[in-house]
Structure formats: structure tokens, C-alpha cells
C-alpha atoms as a PDB file:
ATOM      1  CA  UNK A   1      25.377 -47.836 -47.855  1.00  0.00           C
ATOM      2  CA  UNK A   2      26.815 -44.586 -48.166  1.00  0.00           C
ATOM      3  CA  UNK A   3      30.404 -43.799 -47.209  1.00  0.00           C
ATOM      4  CA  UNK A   4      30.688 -40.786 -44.768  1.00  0.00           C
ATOM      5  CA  UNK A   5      32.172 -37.513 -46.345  1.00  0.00           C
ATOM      6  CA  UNK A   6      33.537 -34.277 -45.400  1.00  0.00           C
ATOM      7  CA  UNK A   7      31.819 -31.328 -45.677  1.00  0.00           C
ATOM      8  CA  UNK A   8      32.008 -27.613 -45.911  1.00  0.00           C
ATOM      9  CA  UNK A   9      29.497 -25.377 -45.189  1.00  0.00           C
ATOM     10  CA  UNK A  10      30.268 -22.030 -47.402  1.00  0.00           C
ATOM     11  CA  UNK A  11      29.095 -18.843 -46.484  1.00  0.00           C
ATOM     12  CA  UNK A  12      26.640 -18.483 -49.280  1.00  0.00           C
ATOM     13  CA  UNK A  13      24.663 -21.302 -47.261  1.00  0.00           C
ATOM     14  CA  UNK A  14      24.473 -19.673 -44.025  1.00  0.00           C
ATOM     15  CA  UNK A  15      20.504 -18.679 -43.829  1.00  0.00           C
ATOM     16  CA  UNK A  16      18.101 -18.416 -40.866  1.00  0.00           C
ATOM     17  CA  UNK A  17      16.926 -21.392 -39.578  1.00  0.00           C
ATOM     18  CA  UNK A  18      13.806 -23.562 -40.978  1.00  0.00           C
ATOM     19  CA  UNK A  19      13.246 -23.709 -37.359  1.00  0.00           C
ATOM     20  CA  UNK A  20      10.964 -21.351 -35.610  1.00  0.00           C
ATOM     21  CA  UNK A  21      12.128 -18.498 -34.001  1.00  0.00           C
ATOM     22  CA  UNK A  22      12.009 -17.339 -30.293  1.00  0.00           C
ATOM     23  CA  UNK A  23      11.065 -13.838 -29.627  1.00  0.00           C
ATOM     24  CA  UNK A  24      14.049 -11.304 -28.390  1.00  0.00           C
ATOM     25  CA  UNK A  25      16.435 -13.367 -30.227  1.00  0.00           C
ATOM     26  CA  UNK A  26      17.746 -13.475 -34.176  1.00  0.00           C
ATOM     27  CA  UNK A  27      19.496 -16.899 -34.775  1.00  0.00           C
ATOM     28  CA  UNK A  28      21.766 -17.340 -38.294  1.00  0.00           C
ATOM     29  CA  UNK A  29      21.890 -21.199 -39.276  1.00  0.00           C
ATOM     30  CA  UNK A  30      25.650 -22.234 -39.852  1.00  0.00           C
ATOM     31  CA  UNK A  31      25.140 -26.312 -40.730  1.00  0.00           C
ATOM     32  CA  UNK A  32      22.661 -28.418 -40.134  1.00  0.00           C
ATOM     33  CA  UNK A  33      22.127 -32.077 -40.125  1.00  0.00           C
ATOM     34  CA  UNK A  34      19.621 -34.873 -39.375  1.00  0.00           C
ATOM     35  CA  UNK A  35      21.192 -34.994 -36.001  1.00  0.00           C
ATOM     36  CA  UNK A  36      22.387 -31.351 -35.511  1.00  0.00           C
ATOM     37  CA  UNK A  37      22.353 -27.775 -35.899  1.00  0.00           C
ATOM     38  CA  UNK A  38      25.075 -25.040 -35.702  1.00  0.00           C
ATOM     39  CA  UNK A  39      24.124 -21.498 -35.713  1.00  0.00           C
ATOM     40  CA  UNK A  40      24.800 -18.059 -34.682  1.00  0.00           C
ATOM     41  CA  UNK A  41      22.570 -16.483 -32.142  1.00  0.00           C
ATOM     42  CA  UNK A  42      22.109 -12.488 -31.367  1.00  0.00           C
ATOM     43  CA  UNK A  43      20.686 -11.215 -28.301  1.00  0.00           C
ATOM     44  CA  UNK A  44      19.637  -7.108 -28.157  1.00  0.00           C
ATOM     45  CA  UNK A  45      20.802  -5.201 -25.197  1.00  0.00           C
ATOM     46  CA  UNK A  46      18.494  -6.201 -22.252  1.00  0.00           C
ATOM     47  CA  UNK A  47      16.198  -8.438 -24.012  1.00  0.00           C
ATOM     48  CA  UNK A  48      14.354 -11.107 -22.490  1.00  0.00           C
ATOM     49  CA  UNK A  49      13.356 -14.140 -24.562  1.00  0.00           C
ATOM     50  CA  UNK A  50      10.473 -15.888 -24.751  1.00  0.00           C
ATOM     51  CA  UNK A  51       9.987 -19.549 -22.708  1.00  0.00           C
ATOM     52  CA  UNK A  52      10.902 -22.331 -25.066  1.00  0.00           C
ATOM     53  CA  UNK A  53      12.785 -25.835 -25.023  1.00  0.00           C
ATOM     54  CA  UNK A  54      14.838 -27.751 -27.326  1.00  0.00           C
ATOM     55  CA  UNK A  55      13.151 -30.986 -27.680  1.00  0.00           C
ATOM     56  CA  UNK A  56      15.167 -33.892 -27.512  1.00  0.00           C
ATOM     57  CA  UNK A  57      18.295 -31.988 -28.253  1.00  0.00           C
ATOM     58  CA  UNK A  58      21.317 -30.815 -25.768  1.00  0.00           C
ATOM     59  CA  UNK A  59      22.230 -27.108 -26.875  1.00  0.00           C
ATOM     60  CA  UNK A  60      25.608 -26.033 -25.564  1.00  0.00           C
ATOM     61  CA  UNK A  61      26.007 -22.118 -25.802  1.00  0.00           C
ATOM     62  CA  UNK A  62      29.497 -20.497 -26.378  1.00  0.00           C
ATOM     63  CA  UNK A  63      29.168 -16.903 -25.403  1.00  0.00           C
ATOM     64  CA  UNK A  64      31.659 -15.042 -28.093  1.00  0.00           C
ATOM     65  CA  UNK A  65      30.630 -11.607 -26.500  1.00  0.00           C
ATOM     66  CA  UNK A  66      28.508  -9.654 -24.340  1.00  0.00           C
ATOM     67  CA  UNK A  67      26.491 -11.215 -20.985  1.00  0.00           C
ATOM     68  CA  UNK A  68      24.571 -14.460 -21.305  1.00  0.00           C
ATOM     69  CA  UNK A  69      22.118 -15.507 -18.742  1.00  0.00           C
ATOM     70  CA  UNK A  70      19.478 -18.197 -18.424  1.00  0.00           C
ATOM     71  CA  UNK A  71      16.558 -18.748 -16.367  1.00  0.00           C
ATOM     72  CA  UNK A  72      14.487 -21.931 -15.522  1.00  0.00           C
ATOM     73  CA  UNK A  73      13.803 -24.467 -13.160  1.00  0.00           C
ATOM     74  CA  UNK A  74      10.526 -23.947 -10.825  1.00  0.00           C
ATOM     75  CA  UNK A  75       8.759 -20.688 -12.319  1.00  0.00           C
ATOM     76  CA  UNK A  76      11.895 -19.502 -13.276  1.00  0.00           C
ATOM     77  CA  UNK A  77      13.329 -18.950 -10.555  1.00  0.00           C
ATOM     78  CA  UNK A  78      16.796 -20.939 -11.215  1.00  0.00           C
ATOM     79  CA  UNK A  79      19.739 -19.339 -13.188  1.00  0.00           C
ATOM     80  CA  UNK A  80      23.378 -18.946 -14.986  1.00  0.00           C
ATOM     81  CA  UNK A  81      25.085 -16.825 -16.200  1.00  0.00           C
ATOM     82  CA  UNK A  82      28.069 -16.896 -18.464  1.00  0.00           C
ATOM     83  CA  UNK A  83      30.490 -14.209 -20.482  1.00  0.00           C
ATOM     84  CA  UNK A  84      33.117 -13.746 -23.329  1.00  0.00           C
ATOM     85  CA  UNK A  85      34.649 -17.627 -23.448  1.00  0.00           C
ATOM     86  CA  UNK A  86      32.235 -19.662 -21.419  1.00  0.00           C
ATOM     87  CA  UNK A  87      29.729 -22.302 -22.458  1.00  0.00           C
ATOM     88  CA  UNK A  88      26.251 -22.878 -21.033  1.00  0.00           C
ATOM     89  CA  UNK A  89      25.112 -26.216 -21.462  1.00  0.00           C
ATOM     90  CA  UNK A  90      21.042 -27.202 -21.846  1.00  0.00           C
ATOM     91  CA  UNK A  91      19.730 -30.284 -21.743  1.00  0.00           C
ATOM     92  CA  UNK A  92      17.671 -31.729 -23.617  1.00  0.00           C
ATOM     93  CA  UNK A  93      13.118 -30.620 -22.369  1.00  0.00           C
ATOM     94  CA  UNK A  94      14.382 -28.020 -20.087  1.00  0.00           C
ATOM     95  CA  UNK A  95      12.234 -25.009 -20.382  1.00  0.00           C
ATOM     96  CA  UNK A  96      14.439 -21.876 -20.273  1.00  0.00           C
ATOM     97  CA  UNK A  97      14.467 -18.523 -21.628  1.00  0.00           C
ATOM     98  CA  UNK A  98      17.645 -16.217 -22.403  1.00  0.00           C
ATOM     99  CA  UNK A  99      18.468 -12.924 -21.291  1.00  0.00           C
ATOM    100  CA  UNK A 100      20.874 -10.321 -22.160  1.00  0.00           C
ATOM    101  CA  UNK A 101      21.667  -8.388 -18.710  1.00  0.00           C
ATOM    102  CA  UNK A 102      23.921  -6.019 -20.285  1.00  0.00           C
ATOM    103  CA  UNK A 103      23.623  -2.876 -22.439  1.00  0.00           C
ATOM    104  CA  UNK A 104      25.646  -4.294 -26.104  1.00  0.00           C
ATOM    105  CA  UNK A 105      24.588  -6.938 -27.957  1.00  0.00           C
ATOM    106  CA  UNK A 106      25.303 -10.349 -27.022  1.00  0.00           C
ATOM    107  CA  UNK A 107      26.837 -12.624 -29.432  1.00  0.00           C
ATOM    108  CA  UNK A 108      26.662 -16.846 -29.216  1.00  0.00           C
ATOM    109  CA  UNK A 109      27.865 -19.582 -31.154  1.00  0.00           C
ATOM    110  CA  UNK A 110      24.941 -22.397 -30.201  1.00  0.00           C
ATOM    111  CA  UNK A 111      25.537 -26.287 -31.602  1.00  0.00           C
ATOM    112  CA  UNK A 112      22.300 -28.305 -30.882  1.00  0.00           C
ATOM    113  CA  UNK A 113      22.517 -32.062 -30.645  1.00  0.00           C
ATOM    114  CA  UNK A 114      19.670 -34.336 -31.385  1.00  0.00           C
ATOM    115  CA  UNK A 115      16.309 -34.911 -33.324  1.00  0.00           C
ATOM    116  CA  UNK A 116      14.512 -32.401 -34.613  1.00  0.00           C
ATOM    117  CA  UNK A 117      12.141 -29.977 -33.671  1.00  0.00           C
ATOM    118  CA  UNK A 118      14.849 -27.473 -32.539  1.00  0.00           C
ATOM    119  CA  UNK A 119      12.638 -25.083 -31.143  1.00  0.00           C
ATOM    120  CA  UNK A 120       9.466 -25.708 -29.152  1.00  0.00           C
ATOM    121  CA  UNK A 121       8.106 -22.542 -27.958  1.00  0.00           C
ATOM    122  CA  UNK A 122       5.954 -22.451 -24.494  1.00  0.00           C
ATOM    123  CA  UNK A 123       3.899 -20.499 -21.912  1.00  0.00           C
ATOM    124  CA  UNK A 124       6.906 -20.915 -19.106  1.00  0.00           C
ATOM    125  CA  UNK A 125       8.240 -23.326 -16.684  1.00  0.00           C
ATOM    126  CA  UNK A 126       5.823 -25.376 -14.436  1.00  0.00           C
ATOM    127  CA  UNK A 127       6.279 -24.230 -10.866  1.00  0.00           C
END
């Protein structure tokens, strides 16, 4: 049995993601483990991403800066929205996609929790 260590993730690791990517959004892989993923996500001015899930992980967004908003639930038509030093929490299967309502760039620091795929994309939401 191995004895648990600490790590440190150095800067020279950072890389995107082995996961695939959702369009409208550019996300920067911090750490990842068998049981979680840390990452940087940037979101252009007014984009609107395409509909994905996260598998059988929880995501839980921390909006660093800019406008934040998400959209699912019965064809869509459920949302939040968050700013500079709120979190937006996902759970795990719901089909959402992001938006950036604003006219900068939105910044987000996303940790994912759970098994991998990380990314699923889809059509939309049923509804």
C-alpha cells in the first residue's frame, strides 16, 4: 500500500485538459487526479457554450471575474447567475451550458469531483 503524499503542481505542468473541450469556452488544466480535476476556465465576451454534462462528477465554479451564468433544467429554461467571488455549484448529469452575459472576458476557477469522463458533450436538455 502506498502512503499518501503531498503534492505540488508547478506551473510547467499546467496544460489543457486530456478532456474534450466544449465550444465557446478555453479551459487550462491546473491538477488532476483519478478522482478530480482543477482547472482554469475562460469565457469570451457574450459567448454561449455548447450543451454538455459532467458525468458523475460535481463541478463547483468560482467566478474570479466577469459575469457567469448557467442555463438548464426543462429546455433550458432554468438559470443562475453568479459574479466576481461567488461559486456555482453543478451536480453531477445535469445538462447545462455557460454563458458570458457581459462584454469582458469571464474568468473561473472550476474543481470537478468524481470519475472520469469530465466532459460529455450533448444536443441540449430534455424538455
Amino acid at each position: 500500500m502506498t502512503t499518501p503524499q503531498i503534492k505540488v503542481f508547478r506551473g510547467e505542468d499546467h496544460s489543457q485538459p486530456d478532456t474534450e473541450q466544449t465550444s465557446g469556452m478555453s479551459r487550462q488544466e491546473l491538477a488532476a487526479t483519478a478522482s478530480s480535476w482543477v482547472g482554469m476556465v475562460r469565457i469570451s465576451p457574450g459567448m454561449v457554450s455548447g450543451w454538455h454534462h459532467q458525468g458523475d462528477n460535481d463541478s463547483y465554479i468560482y467566478v474570479v471575474s466577469g459575469r457567469a451564468r448557467g442555463e438548464f433544467g426543462s429546455g433550458g429554461k432554468e438559470h443562475v447567475e453568479a459574479g466576481p467571488g461567488e461559486v456555482i455549484h453543478v451536480p453531477k448529469h445535469i445538462v447545462h451550458r455557460e454563458i458570458n452575459p457581459a462584454d469582458q472576458e469571464t474568468l473561473t476557477f472550476l474543481v470537478r469531483v468524481g470519475l472520469e469522463p469530465y466532459v460529455v458533450n450533448v444536443d441540449g436538455p430534455q424538455g
